[in-house]
Protein backbone atom coordinates (compact mmCIF):
# COMPACT_ATOMS: atom_id res chain seq x y z
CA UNK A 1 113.51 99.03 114.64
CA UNK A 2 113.32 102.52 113.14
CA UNK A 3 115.69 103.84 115.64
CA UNK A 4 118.13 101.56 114.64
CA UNK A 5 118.32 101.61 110.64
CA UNK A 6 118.53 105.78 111.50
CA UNK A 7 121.67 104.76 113.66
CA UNK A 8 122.94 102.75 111.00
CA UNK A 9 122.32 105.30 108.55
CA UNK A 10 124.39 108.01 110.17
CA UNK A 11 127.23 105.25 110.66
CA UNK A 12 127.04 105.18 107.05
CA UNK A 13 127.83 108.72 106.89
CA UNK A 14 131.20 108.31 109.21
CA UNK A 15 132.14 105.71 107.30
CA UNK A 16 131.66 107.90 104.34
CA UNK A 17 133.38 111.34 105.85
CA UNK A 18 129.60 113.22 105.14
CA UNK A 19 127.49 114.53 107.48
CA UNK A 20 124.39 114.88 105.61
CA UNK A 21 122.14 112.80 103.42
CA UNK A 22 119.23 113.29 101.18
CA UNK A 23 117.03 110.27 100.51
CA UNK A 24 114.45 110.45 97.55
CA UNK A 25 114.07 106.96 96.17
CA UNK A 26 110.37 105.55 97.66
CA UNK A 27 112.12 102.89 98.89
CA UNK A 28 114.61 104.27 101.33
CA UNK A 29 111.81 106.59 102.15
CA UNK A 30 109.85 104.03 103.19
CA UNK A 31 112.63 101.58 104.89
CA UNK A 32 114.44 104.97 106.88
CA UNK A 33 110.94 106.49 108.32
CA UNK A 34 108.04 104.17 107.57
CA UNK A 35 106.48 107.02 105.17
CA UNK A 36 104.68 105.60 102.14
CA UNK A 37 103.71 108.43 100.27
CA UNK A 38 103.95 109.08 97.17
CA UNK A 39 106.61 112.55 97.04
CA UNK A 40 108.89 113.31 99.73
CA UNK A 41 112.59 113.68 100.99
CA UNK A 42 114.35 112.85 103.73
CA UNK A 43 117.50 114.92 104.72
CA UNK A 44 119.48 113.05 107.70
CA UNK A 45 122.30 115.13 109.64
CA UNK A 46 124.29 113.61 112.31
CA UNK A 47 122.19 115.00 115.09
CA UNK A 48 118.58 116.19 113.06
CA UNK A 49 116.23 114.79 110.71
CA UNK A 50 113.55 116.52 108.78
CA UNK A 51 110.73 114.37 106.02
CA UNK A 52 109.91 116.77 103.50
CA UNK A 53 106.46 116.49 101.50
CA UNK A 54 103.60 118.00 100.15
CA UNK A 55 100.07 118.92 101.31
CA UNK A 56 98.71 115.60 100.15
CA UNK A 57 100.88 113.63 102.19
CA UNK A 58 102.10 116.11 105.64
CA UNK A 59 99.15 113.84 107.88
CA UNK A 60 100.12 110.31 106.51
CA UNK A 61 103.85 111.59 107.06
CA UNK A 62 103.36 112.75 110.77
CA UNK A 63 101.31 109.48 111.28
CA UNK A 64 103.90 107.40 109.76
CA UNK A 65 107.12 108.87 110.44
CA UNK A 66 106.27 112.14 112.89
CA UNK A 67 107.46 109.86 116.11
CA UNK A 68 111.35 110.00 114.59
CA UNK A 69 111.46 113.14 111.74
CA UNK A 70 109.84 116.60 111.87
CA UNK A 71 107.71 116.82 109.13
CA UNK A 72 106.99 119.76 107.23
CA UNK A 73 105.20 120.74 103.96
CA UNK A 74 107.87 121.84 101.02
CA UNK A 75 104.20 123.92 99.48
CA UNK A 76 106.00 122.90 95.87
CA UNK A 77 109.38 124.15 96.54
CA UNK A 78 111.27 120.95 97.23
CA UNK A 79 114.83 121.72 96.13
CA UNK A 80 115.06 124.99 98.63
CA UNK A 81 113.37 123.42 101.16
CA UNK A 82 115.99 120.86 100.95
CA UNK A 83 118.65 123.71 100.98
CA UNK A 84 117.05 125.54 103.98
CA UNK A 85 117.26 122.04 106.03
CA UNK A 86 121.11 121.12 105.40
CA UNK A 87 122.36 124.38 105.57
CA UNK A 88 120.42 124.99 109.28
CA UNK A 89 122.36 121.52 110.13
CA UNK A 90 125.19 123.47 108.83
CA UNK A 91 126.39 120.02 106.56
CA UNK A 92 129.41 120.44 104.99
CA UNK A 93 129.30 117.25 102.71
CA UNK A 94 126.34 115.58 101.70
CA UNK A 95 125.53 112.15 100.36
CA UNK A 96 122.95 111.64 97.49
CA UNK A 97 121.55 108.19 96.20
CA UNK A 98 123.34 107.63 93.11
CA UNK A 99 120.46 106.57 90.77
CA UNK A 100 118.01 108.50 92.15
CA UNK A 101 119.19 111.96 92.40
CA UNK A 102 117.73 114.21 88.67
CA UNK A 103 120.07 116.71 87.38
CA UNK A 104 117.51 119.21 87.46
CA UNK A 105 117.17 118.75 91.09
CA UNK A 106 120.70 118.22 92.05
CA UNK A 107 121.50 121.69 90.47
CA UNK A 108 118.91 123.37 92.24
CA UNK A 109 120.10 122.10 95.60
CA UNK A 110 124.03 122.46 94.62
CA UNK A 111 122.74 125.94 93.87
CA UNK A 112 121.06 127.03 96.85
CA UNK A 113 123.65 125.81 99.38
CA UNK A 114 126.18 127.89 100.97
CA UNK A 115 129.36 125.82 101.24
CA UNK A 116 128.57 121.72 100.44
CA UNK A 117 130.38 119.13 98.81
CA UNK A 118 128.34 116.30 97.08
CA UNK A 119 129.38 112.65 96.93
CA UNK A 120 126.63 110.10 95.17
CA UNK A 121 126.72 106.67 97.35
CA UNK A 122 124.62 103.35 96.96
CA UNK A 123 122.58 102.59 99.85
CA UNK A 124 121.14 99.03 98.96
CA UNK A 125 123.42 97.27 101.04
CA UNK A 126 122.16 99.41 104.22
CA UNK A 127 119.00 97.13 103.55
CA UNK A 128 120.53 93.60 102.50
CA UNK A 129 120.08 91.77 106.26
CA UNK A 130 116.47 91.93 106.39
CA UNK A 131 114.99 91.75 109.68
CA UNK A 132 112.46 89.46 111.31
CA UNK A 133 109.52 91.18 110.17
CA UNK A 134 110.48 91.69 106.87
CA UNK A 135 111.47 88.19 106.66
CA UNK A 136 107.55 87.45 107.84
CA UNK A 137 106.22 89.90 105.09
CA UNK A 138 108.44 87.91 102.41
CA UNK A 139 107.15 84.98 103.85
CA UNK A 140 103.71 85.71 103.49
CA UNK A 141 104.19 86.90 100.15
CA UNK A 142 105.39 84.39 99.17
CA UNK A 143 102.95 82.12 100.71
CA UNK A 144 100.38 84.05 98.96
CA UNK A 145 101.96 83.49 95.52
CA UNK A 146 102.13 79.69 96.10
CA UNK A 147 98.45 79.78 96.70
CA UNK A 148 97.41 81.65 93.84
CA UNK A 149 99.58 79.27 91.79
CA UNK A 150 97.84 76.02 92.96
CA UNK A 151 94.76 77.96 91.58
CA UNK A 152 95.64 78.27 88.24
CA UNK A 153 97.17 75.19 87.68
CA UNK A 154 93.22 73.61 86.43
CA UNK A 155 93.34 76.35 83.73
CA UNK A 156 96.79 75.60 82.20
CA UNK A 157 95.44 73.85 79.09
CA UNK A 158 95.49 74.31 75.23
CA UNK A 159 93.70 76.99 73.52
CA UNK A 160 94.54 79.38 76.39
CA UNK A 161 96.51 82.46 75.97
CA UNK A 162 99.29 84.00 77.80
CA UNK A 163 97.31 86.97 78.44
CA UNK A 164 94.30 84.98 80.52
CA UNK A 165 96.89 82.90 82.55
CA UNK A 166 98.32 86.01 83.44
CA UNK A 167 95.69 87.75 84.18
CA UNK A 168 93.73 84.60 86.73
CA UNK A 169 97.15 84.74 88.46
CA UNK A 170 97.53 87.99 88.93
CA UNK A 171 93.39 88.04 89.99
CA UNK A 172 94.21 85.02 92.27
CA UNK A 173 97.14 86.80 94.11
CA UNK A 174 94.80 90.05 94.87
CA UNK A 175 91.94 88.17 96.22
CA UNK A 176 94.42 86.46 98.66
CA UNK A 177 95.66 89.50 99.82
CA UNK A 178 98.46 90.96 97.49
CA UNK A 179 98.76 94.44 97.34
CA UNK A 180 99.56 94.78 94.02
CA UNK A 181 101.74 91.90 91.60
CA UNK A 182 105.92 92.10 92.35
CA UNK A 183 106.79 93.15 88.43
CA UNK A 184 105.21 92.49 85.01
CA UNK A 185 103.88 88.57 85.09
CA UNK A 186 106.01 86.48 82.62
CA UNK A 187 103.93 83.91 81.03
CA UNK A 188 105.72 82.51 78.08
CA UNK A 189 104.68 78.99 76.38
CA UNK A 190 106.56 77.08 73.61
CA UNK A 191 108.79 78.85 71.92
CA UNK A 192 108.76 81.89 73.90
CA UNK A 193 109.77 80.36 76.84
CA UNK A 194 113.08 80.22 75.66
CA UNK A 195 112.80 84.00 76.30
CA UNK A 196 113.66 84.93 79.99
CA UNK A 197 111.53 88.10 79.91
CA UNK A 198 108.77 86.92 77.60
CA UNK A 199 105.75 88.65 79.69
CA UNK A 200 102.54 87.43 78.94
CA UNK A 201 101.12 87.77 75.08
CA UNK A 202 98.08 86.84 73.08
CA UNK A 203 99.90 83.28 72.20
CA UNK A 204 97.54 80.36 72.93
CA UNK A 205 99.09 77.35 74.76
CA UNK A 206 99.26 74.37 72.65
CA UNK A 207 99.30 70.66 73.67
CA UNK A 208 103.39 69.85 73.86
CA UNK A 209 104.61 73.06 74.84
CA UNK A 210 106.64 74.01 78.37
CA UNK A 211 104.73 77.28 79.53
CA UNK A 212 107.57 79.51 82.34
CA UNK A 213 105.90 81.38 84.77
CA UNK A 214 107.63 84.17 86.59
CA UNK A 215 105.90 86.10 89.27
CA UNK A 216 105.00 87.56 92.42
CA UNK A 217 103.14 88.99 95.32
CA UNK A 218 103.53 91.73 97.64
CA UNK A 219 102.77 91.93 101.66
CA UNK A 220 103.81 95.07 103.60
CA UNK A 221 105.79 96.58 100.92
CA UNK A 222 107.61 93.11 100.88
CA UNK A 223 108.17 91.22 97.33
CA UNK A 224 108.14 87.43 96.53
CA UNK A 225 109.70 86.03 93.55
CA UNK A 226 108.79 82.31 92.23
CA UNK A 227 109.52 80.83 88.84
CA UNK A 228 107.81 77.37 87.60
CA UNK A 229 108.02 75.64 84.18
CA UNK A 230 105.33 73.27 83.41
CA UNK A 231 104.29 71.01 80.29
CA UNK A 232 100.89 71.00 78.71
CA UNK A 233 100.13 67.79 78.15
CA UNK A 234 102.86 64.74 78.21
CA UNK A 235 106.69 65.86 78.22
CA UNK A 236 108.54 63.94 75.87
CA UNK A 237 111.98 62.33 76.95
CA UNK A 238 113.96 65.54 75.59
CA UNK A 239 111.99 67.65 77.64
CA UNK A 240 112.64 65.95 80.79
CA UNK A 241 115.52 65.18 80.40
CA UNK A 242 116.78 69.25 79.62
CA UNK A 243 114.20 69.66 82.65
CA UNK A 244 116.09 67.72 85.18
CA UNK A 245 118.96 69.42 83.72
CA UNK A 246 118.26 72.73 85.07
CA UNK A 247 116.17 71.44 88.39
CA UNK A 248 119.44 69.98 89.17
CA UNK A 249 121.69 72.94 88.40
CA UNK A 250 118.96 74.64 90.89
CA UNK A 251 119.21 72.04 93.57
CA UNK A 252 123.20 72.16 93.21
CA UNK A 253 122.43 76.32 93.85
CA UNK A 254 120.49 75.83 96.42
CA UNK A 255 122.88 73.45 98.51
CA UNK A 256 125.21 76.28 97.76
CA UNK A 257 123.69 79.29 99.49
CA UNK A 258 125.32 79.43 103.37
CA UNK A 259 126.23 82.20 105.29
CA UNK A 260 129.89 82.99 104.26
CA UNK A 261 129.34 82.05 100.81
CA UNK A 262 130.44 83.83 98.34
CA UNK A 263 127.83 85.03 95.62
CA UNK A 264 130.31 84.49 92.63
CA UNK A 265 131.07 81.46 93.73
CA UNK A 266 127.35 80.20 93.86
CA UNK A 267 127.05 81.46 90.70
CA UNK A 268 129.95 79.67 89.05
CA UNK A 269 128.85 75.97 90.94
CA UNK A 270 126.24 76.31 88.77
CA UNK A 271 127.59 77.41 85.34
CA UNK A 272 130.20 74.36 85.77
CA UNK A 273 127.51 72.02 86.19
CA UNK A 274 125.84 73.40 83.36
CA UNK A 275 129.11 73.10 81.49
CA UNK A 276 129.87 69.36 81.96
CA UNK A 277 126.59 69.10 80.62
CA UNK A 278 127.08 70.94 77.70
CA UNK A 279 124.33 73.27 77.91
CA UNK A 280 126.77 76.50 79.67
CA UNK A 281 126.00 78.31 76.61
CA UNK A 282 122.15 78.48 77.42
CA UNK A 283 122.66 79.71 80.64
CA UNK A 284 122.06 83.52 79.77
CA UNK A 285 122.11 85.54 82.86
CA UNK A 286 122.56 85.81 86.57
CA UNK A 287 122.07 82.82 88.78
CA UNK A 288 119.70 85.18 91.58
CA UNK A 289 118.89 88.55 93.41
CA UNK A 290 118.13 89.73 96.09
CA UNK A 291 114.09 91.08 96.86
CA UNK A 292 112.87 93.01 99.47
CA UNK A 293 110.63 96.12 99.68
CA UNK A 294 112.24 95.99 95.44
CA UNK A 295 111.85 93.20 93.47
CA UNK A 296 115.45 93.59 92.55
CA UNK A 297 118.10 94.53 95.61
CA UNK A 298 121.50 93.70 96.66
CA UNK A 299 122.54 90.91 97.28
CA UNK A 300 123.51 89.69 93.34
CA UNK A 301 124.64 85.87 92.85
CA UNK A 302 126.65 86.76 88.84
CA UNK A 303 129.91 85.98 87.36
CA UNK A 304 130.41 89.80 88.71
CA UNK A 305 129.23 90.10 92.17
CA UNK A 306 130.93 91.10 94.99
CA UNK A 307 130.60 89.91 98.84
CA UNK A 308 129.51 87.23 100.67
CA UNK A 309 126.22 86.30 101.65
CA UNK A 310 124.85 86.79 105.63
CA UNK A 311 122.39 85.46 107.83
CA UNK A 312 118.73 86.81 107.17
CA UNK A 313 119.65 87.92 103.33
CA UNK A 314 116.93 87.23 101.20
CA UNK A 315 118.04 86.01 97.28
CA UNK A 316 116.72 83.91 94.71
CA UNK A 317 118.28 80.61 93.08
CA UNK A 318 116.78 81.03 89.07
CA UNK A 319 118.90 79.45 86.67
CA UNK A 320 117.25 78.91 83.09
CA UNK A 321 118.65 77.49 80.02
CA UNK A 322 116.86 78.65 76.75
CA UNK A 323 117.43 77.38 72.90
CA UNK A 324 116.37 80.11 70.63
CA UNK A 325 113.77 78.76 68.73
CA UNK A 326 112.39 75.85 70.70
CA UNK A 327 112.15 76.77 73.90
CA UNK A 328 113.13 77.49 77.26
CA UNK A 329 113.04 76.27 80.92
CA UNK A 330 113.38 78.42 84.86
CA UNK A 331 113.02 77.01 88.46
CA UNK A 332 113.17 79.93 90.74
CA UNK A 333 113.16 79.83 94.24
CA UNK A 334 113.25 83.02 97.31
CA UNK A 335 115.34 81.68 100.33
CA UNK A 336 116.38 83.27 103.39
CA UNK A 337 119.75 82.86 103.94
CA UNK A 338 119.99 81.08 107.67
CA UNK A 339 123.07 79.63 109.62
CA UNK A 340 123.60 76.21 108.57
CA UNK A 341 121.91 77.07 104.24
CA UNK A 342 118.70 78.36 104.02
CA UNK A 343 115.12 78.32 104.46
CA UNK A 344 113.29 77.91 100.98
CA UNK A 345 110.53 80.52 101.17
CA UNK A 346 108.38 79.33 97.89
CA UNK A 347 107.03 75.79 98.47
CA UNK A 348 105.75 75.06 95.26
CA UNK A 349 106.80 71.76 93.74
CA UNK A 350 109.79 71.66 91.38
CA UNK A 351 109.28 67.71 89.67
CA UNK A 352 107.95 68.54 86.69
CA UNK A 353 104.29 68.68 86.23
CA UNK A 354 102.40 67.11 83.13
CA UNK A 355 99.16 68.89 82.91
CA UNK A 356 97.15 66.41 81.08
């Protein structure tokens, strides 16, 4: 496995005329060597490979990464250890991850190097195809959120706040074996739902409301992403009605996700649907993302995105519609993308649930 993300890694560099990289984000670190520490470097050449880190971290790093890099200890000078590695490779032009790389450090390494040209490159699509294990870690993640979520529903009730539903969930998800939540839980009742990003406040749940909750767990490094809108006590017609609204704009999303698709396209199917309905105009931001050892990775399903979608991507299929004001309602599902649509990874029910 490791062997071969290194091989595609240096096929990234032909295809990009460089034959160097240096790799900083945790992330990458972890995906191109298996190293989970907390500081390090990677710098890749064509032929040689050398992990970079600290004193803290050089046995977890020759544990974790020592059967494919040299390791060695920077001892606090990270930029010219950097230096020392790509000019001994002798590189010539070197890639850098474009959101990653500090000025600070980028001048110290431009400084230090003989003769190097820099280009800054995005590497997220190097880990958009996930493979089979980290389609099992996702699963299980995701598994593990659905559980946890099944164990709060008895607590959803009025005179609750945001805050304690948030923080049993987040409790629930540990003690089943998360390593830590996937991002910030959103927990956001009544009006506040109608925010997408309303994390969890000190608002108490009142009889009537819908309460949104986004969230997550994480297995191996691996993130899940789920998003369920319930009512606290008995929905009134509107609120089914603009319910079924959106669970069918996220059925219509699903049907639409295929290898070959393309992840504007997806995207539009549902806006138009939204738009016959009249309701376009609540529809505030991207249809789904991509997760992975990030909550947040490529591929994007937006008015914007570029690309098709391929077998063994991971994305989610979240649209919302939200009235300022009143409030607010997301169904989010994590699929795997498979051959003939794709396998829904979050099992939770979607009909809308009436906690009486």
């Amino acid at each position: 496995m490791m062997e071969e993300r290194i091989s595609r890694l240096r096929q990234f560099l032909h295809e990009h005329t460089a034959d160097g990289i240096i790799i900083l984000q945790p992330e990458n670190l972890r995906y191109f060597s298996g190293f989970t520490g907390g500081e390090g470097a990677l710098v890749v050449s064509l032929s040689d490979a050398v992990l970079w880190t600290d004193s803290r971290y050089t046995e977890q790093a020759a544990l974790q990464s020592g059967q494919w890099y040299a390791v060695k200890n920077h001892e606090g000078k990270l930029a010219g250890s950097i230096c020392d590695s790509l000019n001994g490779m002798g590189v010539q032009a070197v890639l850098y991850e474009r959101d990653f790389l500090t000025h600070s450090l980028y001048e110290a390494i431009s400084s230090g190097l003989e003769e190097c040209c820099f280009s800054a490159q995005d590497l997220s699509q190097l880990r958009a195809v996930k493979e089979p294990y980290e389609l099992t870690a996702t699963r299980r993640a995701s598994e593990i959120a659905d559980q946890a979520f099944a164990q709060l529903l008895p607590y959803i009730r009025p005179g609750v706040t945001e805050r304690e539903l948030a923080a049993r969930l987040e409790s629930a998800m540990l003690l089943l074996g998360s390593e830590e939540r996937s991002f910030a839980t959103i927990v956001a009742s009544g009006r506040r739902s109608a925010m997408p990003h309303g994390t969890a406040s000190g608002k108490v749940v009142e009889a009537g409301d819908f309460v949104t909750f986004d969230f997550g767990a994480v297995w191996e490094g691996y993130h899940s992403d789920m998003t369920r809108t319930v009512v606290v006590g008995k929905a009134s017609p509107e609120q089914k009605e603009f319910y079924q609204t959106v669970l069918e704009g996220q059925l219509l999303g699903l049907g639409a996700v295929r290898v070959g698709a393309s992840c504007r396209d997806i995207d539009a199917a549902v806006r138009q649907y939204f738009s016959e309905r009249g309701a376009d105009q609540y529809f505030t931001h991207a249809l789904g993302h991509g997760t992975g050892l990030e909550i947040h990775e490529q591929p994007v399903l937006s008015p914007r995105a570029a690309g098709t979608l391929q077998e063994n991507m991971i994305v989610t299929v979240e649209p919302g519609l939200y009235i300022e004001g009143k409030y607010g309602v997301r169904i989010e599902d994590s699929v795997a993308v498979t051959a003939d649509g794709c396998e829904i990874l979050t099992k939770t029910s979607k009909e809308l649930m009436e906690l009486l």
